[in-house]
Each structure stands twice: as structure tokens, then as C-alpha cells.
C-alpha atoms as a PDB file:
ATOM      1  CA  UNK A   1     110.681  89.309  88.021  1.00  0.00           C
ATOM      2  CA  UNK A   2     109.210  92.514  85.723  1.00  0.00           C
ATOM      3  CA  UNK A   3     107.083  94.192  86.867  1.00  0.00           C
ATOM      4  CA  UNK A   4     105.575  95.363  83.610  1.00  0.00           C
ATOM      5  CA  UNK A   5     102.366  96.455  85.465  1.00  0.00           C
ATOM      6  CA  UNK A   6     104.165  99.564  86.621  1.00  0.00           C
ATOM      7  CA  UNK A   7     104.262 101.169  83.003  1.00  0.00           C
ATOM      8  CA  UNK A   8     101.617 102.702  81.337  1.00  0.00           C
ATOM      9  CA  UNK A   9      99.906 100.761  78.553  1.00  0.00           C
ATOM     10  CA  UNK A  10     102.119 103.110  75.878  1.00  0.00           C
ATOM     11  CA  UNK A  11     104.973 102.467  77.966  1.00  0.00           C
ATOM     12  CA  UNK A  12     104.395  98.805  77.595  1.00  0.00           C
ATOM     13  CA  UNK A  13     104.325  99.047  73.681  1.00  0.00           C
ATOM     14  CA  UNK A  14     107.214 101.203  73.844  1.00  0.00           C
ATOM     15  CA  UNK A  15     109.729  99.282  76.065  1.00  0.00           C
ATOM     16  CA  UNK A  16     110.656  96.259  73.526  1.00  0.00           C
ATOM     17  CA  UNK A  17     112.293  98.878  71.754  1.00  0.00           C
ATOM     18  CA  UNK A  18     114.258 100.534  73.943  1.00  0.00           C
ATOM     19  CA  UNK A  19     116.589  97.403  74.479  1.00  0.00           C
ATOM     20  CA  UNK A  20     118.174  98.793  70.987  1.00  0.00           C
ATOM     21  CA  UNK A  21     119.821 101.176  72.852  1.00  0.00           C
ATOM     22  CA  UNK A  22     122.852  99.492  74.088  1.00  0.00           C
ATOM     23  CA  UNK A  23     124.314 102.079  74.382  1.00  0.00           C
ATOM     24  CA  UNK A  24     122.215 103.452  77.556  1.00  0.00           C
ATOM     25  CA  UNK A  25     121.103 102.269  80.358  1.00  0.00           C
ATOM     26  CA  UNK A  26     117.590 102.898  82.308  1.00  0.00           C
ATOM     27  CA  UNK A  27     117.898 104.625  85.833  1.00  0.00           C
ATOM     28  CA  UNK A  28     115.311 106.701  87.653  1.00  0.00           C
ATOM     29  CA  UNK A  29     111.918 105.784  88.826  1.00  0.00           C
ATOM     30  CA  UNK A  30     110.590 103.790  86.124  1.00  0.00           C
ATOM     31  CA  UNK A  31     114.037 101.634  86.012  1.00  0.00           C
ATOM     32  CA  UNK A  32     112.836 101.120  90.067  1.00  0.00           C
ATOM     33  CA  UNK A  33     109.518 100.248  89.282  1.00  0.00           C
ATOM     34  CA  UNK A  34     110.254  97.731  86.732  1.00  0.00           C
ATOM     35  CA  UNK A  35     112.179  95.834  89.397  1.00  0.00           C
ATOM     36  CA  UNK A  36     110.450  96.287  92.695  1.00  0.00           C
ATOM     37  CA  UNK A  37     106.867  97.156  91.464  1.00  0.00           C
ATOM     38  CA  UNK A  38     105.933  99.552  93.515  1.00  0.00           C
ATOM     39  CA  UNK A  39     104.285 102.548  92.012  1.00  0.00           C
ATOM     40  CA  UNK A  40     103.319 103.552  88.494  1.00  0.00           C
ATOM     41  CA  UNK A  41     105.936 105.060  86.463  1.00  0.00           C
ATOM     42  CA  UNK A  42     105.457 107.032  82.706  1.00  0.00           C
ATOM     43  CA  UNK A  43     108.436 108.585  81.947  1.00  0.00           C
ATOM     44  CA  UNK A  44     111.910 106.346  80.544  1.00  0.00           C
ATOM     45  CA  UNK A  45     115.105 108.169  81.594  1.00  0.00           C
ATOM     46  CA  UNK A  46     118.564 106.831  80.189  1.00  0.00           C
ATOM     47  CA  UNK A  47     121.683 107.794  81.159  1.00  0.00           C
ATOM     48  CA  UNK A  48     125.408 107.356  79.562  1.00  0.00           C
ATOM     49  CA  UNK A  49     128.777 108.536  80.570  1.00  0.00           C
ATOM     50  CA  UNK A  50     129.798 110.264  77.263  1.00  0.00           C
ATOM     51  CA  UNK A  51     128.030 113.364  75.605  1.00  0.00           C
ATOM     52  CA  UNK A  52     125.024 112.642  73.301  1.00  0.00           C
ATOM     53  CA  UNK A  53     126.081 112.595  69.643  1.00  0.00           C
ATOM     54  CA  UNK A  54     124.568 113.645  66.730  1.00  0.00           C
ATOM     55  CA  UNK A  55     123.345 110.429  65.448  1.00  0.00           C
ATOM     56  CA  UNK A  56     121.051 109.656  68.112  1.00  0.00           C
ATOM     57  CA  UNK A  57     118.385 111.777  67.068  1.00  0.00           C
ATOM     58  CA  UNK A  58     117.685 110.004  63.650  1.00  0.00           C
ATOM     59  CA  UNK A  59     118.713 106.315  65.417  1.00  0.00           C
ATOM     60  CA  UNK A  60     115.391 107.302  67.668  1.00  0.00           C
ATOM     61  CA  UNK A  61     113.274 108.586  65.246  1.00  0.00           C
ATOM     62  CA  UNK A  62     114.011 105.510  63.053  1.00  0.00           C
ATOM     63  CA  UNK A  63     113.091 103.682  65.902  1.00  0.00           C
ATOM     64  CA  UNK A  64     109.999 105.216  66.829  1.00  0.00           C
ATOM     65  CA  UNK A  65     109.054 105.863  62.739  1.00  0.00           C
ATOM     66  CA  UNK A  66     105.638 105.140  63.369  1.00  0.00           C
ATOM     67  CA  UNK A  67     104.830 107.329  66.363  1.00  0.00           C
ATOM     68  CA  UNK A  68     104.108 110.407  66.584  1.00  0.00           C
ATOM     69  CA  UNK A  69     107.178 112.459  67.975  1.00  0.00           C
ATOM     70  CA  UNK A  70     108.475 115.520  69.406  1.00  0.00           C
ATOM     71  CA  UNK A  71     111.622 116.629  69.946  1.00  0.00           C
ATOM     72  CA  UNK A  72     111.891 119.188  73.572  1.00  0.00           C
ATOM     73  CA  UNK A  73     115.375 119.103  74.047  1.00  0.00           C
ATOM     74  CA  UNK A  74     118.366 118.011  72.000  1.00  0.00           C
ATOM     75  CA  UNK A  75     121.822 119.155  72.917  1.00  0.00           C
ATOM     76  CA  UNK A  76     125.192 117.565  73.950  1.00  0.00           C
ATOM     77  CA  UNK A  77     123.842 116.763  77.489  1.00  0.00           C
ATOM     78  CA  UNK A  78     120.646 115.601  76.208  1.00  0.00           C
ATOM     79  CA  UNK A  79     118.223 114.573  74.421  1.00  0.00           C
ATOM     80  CA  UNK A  80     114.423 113.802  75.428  1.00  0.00           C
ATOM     81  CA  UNK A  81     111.950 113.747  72.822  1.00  0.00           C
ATOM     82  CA  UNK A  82     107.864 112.393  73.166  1.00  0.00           C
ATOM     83  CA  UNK A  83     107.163 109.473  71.405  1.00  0.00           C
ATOM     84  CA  UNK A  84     103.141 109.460  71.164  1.00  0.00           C
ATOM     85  CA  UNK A  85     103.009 111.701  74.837  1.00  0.00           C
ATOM     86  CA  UNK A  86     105.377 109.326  76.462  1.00  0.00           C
ATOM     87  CA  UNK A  87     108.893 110.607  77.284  1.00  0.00           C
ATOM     88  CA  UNK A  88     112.111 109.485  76.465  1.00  0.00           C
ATOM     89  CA  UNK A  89     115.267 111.169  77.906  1.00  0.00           C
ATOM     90  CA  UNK A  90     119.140 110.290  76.937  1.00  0.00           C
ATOM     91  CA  UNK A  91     121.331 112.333  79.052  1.00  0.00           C
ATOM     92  CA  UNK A  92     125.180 112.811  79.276  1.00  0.00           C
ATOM     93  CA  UNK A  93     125.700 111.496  83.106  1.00  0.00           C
ATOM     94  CA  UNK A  94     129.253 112.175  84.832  1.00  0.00           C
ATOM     95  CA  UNK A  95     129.178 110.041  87.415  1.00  0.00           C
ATOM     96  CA  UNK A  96     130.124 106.348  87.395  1.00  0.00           C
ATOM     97  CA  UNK A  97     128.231 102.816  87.467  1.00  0.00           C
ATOM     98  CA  UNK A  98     129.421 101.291  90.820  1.00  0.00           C
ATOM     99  CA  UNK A  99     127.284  97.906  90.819  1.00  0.00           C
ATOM    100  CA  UNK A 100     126.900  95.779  88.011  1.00  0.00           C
ATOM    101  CA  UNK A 101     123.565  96.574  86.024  1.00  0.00           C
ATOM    102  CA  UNK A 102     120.918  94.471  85.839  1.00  0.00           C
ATOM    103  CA  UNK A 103     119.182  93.276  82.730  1.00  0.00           C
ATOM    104  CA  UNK A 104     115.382  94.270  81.978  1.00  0.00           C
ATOM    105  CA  UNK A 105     114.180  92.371  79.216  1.00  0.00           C
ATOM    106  CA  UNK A 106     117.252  93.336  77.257  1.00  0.00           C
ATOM    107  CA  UNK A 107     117.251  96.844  79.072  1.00  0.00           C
ATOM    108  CA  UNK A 108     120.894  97.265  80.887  1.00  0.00           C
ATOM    109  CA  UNK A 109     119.291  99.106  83.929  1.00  0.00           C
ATOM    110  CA  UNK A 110     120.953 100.038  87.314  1.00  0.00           C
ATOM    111  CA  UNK A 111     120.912  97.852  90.368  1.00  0.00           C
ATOM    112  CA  UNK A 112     117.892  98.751  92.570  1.00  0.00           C
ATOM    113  CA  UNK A 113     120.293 100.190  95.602  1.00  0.00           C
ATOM    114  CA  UNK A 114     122.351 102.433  93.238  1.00  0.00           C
ATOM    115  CA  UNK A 115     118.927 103.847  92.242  1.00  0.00           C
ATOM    116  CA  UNK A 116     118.403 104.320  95.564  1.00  0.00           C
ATOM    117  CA  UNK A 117     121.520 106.383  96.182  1.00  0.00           C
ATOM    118  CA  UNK A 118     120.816 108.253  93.059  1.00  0.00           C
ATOM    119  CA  UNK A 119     117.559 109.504  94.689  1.00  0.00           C
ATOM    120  CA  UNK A 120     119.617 110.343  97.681  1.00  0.00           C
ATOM    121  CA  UNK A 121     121.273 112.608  95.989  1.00  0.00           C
ATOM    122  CA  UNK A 122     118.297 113.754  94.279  1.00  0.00           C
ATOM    123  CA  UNK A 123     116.709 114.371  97.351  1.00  0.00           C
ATOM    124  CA  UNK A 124     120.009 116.281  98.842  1.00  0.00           C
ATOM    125  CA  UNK A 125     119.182 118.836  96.338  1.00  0.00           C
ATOM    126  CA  UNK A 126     115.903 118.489  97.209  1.00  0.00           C
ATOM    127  CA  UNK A 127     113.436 116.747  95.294  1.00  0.00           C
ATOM    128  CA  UNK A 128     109.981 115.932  94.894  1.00  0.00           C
ATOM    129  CA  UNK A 129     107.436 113.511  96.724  1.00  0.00           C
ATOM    130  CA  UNK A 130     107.909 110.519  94.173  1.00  0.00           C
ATOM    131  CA  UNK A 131     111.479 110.400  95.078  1.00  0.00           C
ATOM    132  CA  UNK A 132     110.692 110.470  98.743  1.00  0.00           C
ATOM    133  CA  UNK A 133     108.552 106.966  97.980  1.00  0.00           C
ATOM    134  CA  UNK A 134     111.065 105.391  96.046  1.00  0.00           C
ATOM    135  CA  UNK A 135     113.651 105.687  99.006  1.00  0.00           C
ATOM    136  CA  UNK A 136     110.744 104.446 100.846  1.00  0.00           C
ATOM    137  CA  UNK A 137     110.240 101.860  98.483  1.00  0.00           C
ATOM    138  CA  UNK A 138     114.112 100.441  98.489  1.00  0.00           C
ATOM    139  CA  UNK A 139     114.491 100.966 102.385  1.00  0.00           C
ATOM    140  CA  UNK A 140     111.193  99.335 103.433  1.00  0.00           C
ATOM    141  CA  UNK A 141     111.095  96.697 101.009  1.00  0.00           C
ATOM    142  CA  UNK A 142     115.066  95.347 102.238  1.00  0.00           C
ATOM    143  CA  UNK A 143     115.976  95.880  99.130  1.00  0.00           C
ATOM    144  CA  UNK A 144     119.183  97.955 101.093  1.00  0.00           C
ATOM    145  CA  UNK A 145     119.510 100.008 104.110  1.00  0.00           C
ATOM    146  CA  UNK A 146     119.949 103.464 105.098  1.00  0.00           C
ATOM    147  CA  UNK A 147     123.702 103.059 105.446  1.00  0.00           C
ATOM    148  CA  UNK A 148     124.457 101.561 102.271  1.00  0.00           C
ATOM    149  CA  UNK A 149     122.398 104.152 100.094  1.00  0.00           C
ATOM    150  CA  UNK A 150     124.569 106.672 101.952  1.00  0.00           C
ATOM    151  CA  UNK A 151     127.204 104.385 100.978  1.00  0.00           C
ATOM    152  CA  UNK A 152     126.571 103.781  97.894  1.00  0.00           C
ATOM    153  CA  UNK A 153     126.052 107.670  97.121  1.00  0.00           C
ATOM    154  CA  UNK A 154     129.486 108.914  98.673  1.00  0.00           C
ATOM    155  CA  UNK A 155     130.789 106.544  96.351  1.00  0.00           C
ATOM    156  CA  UNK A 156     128.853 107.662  93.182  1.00  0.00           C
ATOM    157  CA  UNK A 157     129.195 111.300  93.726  1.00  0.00           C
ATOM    158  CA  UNK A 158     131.727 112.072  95.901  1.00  0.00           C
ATOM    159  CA  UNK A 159     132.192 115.317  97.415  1.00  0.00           C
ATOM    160  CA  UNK A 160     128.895 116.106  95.210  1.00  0.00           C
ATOM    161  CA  UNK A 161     127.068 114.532  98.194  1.00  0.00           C
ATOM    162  CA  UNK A 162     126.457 115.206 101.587  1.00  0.00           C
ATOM    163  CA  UNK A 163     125.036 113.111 103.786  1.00  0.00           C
ATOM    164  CA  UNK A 164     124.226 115.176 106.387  1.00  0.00           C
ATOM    165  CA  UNK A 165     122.254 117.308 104.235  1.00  0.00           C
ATOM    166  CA  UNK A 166     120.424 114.090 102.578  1.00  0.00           C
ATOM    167  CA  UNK A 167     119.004 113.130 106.302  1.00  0.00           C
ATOM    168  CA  UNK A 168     118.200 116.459 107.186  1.00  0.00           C
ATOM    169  CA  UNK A 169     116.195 116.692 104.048  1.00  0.00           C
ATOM    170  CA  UNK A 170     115.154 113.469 104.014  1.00  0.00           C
ATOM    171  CA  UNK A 171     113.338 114.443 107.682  1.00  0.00           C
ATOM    172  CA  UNK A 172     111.744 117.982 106.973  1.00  0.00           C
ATOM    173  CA  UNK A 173     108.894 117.616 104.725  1.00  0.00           C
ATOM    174  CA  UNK A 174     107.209 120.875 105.591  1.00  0.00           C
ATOM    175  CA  UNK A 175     107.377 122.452 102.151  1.00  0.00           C
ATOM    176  CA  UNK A 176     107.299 118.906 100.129  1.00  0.00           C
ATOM    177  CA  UNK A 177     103.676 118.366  98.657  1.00  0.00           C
ATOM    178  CA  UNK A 178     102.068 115.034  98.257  1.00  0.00           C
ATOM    179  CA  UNK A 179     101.780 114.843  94.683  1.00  0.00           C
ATOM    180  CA  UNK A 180      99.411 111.943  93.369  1.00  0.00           C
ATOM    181  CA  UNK A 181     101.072 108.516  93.049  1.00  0.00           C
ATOM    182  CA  UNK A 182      99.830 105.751  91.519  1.00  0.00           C
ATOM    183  CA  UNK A 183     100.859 102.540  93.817  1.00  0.00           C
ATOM    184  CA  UNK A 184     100.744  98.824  93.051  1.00  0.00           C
ATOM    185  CA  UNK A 185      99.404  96.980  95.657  1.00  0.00           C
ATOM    186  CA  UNK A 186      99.123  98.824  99.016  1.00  0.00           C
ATOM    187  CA  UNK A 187      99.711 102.541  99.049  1.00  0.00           C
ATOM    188  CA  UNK A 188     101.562 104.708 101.297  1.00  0.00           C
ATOM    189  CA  UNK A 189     100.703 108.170 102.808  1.00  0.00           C
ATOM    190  CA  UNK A 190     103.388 110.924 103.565  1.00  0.00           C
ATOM    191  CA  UNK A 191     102.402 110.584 107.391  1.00  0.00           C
ATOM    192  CA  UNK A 192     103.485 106.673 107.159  1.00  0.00           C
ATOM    193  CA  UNK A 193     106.784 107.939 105.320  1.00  0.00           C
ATOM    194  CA  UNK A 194     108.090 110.524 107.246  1.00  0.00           C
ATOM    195  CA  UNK A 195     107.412 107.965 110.720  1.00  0.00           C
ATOM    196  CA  UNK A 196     109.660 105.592 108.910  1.00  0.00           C
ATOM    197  CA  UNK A 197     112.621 107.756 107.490  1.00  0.00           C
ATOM    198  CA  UNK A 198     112.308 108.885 111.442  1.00  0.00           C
ATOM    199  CA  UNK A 199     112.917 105.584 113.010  1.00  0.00           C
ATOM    200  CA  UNK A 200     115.855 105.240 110.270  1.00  0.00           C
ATOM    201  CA  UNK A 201     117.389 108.394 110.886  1.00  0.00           C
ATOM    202  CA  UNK A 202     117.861 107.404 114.659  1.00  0.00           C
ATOM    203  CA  UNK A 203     119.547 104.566 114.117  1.00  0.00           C
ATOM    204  CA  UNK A 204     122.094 106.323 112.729  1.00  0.00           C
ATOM    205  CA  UNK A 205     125.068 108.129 114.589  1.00  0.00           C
ATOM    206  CA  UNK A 206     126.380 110.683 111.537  1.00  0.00           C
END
């Protein structure tokens, strides 16, 4: 199932398109949402494993002629432009596709778990609330478990992760703020969040 509710009304109009780039595929929040539906998401980020060449630029703006656009950022790592406010990012991504990607209304897209361990390693570095409620998200709804994100994440990035780190960050939320989410169905405070990652974290002998 799509869960098409969990883009915004441009993002809707937007997303047919995006299957023309083959090329890419969808990770991040918004590639979550789509598949579990469980918070609103605005922003389309696309990864690939080679730099960004030149050509994308124009293959975009052909494809988004009619918008209005704005290019913030276009390099050999990336490229993210707006197309009528909504944002679009192509980024040169080093590490590997471990599970086989899922399809998204024509929209190669990462398997919900490995999104999962890519926002454990986010959140190693230490990142913000929304990435805190999409662990929440994969690990409450079954969609994996503690241990395989970990997993899945030593795989994907090596000696770039440490899991250690990831559950020590994953339990201090003293400096994180609660930045406004929207949620699809029932919502979720930080209070409910950190109680879970808790009881998760003592399962665990690392």
C-alpha cells in the first residue's frame, strides 16, 4: 500500500514525475512515509552511488518546465533545487544498497528497515526529532527490530558506524527539541518515545 496521504498536496502533483529518474532512488523520511504512513513528509531526497553529472540539471528542469524552480545547490555531490517551494535533492551516496528496493509507483525506493538503519546512522551523528520518530516508527510498527537496524547499519556503513554511540544517543534526549510533526493517525509525544527506545535498549547486551 501508498500511503500518498503522507505528502503534501504539491508533493502529490510532483511524485508521478519523479519515477523518470531511474537513475535514483528515494530514501529518507518521505521514502518511509510513503510506505508505512506515519507522519507527514515535504521534502523528496534521492540518492545514487556515482557523482551527479552535468546533465541532470537540464533533465530536471525539463521535467519540471512548468514550475517554478530554483536551483540551491548544484555540485558533483549534489544537486537539490525547489520545484514550486517543494524540494528535490540528488546526492552522490557512497555507501551501498544492501536489500532489494522496493517499488513506489514506479519510484525504486529503499526497503523500510534499511531506512531505518540509515537514520541510525543519522542519529549516531546526531540528528533531529523527526528522525527519532521514524526509528520509532520502523521499531514500533514491527516493521524490524532494534538488532537488525544495528545490523543492517554495520553492514551499510561499516566502521562509519558505531553502535554504541547510536544507543547512547538514541537514549539522551536532553538537548533534542520536539520539533512539530505532522502524524497520520495517532501521534506520538517525545515522553512516549524515549520510554520505548528505553525498554529496547535493555533488551540488548552490547
Amino acid at each position: 500500500m501508498v500511503h500518498l496521504e503522507a505528502l503534501t498536496d504539491k508533493g502529490r502533483e510532483i511524485f508521478p514525475r519523479l519515477s523518470y529518474f531511474s537513475d535514483f532512488y528515494l530514501a529518507g523520511g518521505t521514502a518511509l512515509s510513503l510506505q508505512i504512513g506515519h507522519r507527514v513528509s515535504v521534502d523528496f531526497d534521492f540518492f545514487h552511488d556515482e557523482k551527479i553529472k552535468r546533465t541532470l540539471l537540464p533533465s530536471v528542469e525539463k521535467i519540471f518546465d512548468d514550475y517554478e524552480r530554483r536551483v540551491l545547490v548544484n555540485n558533483a555531490n549534489e544537486l537539490t533545487i525547489l520545484a514550486d517551494e517543494v524540494k528535490i535533492t540528488f546526492l552522490s551516496y557512497p555507501f551501498p544498497v544492501i536489500l532489494p528496493k522496493t517499488d513506489i509507483d514506479k519510484v525504486a525506493a529503499l526497503a523500510v528497515s534499511e531506512i531505518g538503519a540509515t537514520k541510525a546512522y543519522t542519529i549516531g551523528r546526531r540528528g533531529m526529532f523527526k528522525n527519532y520518530v521514524d526509528v520509532y516508527a520502523v521499531l514500533h510498527g514491527g516493521h524490524a527490530t532494534l538488532v537488525e537496524l544495528i545490523a543492517h547499519a554495520e553492514k551499510k556503513y561499516g566502521s562509519a558506524f558505531n553502535a554504541r554511540l547510536f544507543l547512547e544517543q538514541l537514549a539522551y534526549f536532553d538537548d533534542l527539541e520536539e520539533t512539530p510533526i505532522v502524524f497520520l493517525g495517532k501521534g506520538v509525544r517525545m515522553t512516549e518515545i524515549i520510554a520505548f527506545f528505553s525498554a529496547e535498549i535493555k533488551k540488548l547486551e552490547i
